[in-house]
C-alpha atoms as a PDB file:
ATOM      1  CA  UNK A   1       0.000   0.000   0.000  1.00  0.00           C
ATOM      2  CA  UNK A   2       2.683   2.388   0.351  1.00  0.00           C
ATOM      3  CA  UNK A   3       3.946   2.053  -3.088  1.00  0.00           C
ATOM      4  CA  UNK A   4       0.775   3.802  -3.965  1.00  0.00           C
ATOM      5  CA  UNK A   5       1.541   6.543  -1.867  1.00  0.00           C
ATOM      6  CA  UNK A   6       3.484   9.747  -3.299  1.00  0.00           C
ATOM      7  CA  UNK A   7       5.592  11.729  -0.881  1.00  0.00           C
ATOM      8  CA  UNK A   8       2.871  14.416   0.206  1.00  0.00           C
ATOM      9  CA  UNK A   9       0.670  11.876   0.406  1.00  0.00           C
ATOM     10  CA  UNK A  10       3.276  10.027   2.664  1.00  0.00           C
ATOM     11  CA  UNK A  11       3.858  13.498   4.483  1.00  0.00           C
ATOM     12  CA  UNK A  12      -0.094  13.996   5.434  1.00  0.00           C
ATOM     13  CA  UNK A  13       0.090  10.726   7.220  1.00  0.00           C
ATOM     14  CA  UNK A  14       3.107  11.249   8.976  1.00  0.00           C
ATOM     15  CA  UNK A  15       1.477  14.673  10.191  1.00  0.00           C
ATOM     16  CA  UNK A  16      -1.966  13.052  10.962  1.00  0.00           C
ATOM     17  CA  UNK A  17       0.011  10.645  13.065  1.00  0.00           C
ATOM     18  CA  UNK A  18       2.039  13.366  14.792  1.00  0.00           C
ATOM     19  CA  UNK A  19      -1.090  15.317  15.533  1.00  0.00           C
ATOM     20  CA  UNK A  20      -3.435  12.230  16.070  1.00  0.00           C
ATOM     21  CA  UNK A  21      -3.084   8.432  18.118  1.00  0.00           C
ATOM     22  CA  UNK A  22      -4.599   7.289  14.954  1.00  0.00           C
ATOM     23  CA  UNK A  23      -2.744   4.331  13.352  1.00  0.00           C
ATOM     24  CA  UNK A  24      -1.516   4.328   9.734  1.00  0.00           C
ATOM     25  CA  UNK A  25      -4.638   2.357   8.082  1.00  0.00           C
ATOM     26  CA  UNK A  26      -7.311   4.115  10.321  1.00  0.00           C
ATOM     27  CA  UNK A  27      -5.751   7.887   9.095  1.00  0.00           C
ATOM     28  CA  UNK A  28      -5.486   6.258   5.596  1.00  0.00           C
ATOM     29  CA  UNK A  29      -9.004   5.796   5.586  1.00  0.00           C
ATOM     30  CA  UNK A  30     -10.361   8.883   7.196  1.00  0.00           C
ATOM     31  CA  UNK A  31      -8.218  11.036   4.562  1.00  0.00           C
ATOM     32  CA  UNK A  32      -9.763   9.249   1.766  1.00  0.00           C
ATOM     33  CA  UNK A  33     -13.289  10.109   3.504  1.00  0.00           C
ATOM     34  CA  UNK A  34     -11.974  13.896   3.764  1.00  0.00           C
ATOM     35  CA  UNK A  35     -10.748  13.608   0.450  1.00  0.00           C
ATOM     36  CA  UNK A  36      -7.662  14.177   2.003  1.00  0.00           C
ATOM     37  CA  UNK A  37      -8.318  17.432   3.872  1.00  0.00           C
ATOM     38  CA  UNK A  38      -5.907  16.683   7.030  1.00  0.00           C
ATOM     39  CA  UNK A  39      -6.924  20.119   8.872  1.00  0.00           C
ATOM     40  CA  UNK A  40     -10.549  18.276   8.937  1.00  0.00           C
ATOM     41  CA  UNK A  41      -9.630  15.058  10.249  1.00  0.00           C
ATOM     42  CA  UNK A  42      -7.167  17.085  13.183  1.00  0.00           C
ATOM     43  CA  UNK A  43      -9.896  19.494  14.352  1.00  0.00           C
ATOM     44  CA  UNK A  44     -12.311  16.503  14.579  1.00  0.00           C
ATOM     45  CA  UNK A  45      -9.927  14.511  16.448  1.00  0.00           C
ATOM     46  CA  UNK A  46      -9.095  17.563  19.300  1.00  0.00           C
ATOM     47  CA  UNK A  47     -12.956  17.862  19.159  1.00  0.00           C
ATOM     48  CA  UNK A  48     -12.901  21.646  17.153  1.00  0.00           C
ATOM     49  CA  UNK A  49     -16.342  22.450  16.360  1.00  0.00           C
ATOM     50  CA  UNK A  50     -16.608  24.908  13.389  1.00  0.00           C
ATOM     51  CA  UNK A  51     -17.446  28.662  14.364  1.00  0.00           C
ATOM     52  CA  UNK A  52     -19.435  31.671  13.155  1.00  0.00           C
ATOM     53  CA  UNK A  53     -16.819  34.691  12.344  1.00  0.00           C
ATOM     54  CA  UNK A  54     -19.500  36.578  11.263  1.00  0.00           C
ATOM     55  CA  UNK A  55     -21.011  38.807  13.754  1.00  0.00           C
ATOM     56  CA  UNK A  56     -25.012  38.815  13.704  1.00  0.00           C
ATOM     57  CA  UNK A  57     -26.352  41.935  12.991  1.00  0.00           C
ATOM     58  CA  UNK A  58     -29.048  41.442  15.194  1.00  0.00           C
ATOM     59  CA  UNK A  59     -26.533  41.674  18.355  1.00  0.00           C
ATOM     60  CA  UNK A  60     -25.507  45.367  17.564  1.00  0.00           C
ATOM     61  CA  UNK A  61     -26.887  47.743  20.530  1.00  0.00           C
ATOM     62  CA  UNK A  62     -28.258  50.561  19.806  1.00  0.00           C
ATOM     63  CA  UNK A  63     -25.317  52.986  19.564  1.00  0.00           C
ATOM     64  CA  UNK A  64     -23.403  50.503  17.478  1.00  0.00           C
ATOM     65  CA  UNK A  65     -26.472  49.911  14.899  1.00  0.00           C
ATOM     66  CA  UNK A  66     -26.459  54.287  14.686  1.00  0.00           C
ATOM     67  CA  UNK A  67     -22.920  54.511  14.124  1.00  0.00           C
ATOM     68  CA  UNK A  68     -22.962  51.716  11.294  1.00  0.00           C
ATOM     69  CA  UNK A  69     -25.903  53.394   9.665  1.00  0.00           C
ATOM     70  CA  UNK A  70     -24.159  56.917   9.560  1.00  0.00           C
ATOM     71  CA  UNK A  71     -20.700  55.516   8.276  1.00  0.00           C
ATOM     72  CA  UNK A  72     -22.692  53.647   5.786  1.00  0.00           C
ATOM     73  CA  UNK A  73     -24.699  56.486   4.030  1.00  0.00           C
ATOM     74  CA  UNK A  74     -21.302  58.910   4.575  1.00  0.00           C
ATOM     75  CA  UNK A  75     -19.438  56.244   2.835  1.00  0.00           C
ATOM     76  CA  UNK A  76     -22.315  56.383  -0.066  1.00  0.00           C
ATOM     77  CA  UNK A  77     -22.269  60.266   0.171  1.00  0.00           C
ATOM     78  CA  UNK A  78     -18.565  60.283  -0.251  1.00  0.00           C
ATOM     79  CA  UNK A  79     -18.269  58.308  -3.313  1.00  0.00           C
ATOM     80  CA  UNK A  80     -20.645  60.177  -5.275  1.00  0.00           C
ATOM     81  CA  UNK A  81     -19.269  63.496  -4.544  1.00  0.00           C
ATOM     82  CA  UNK A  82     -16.046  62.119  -5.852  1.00  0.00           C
ATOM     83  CA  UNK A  83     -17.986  60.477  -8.434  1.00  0.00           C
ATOM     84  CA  UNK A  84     -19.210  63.481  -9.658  1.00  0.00           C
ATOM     85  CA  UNK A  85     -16.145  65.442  -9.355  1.00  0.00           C
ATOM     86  CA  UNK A  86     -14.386  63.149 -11.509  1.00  0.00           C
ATOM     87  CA  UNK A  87     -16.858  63.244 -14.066  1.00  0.00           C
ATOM     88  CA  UNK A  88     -17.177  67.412 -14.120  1.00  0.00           C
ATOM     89  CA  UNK A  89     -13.184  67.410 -14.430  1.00  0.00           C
ATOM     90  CA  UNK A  90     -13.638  64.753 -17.753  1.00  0.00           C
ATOM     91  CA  UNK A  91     -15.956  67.181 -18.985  1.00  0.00           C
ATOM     92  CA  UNK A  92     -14.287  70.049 -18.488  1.00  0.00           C
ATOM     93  CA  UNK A  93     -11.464  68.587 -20.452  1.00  0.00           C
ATOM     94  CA  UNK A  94     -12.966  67.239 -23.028  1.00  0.00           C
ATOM     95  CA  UNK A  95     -14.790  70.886 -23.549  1.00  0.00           C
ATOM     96  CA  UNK A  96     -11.018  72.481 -23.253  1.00  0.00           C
ATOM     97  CA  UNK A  97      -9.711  70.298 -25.921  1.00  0.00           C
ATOM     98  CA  UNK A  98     -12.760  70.490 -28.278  1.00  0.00           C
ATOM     99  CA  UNK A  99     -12.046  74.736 -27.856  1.00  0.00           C
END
């Protein structure tokens, strides 16, 4: 079976096995049920549940939902003025060079 093996293949195990008390078939088979995805079969070993990064937006308090609505529409208000700028300056050069 390890002729079948190439050398990351051979290096997964050998890091599975560091990591793990798993024995060489039992990690062999768990990797092909990952599809090889090592960092799976480690965090379900040490018992690492996935988590939510994301905060919910339903936890903001008040003063935090306020300040996240202002930054929002200044962020908006910004961008068009700059927007607009831009396009006035194209304008304004394109009616210099037509003159």
């Amino acid at each position: 079976m390890d002729e079948n093996l190439t050398e990351r293949q051979k290096s997964i195990i050998e890091l599975v096995q560091r990591q793990t008390d798993y024995d060489k078939e039992q990690i062999i088979s768990l990797l092909n049920d990952h599809k090889w995805d090592y960092i799976k079969i480690i965090k379900e070993y040490l018992d690492i549940k996935p988590s939510n990064n994301q905060k919910d937006n339903t936890q903001l308090n008040t003063n935090q939902a306020l300040i996240k609505e202002m930054r929002g529409f200044l962020d908006t208000a910004g961008l068009n003025y700059y927007r607009s700028k831009e396009i006035k300056e194209l304008i304004n050069k394109n009616n210099n060079n037509k003159q």
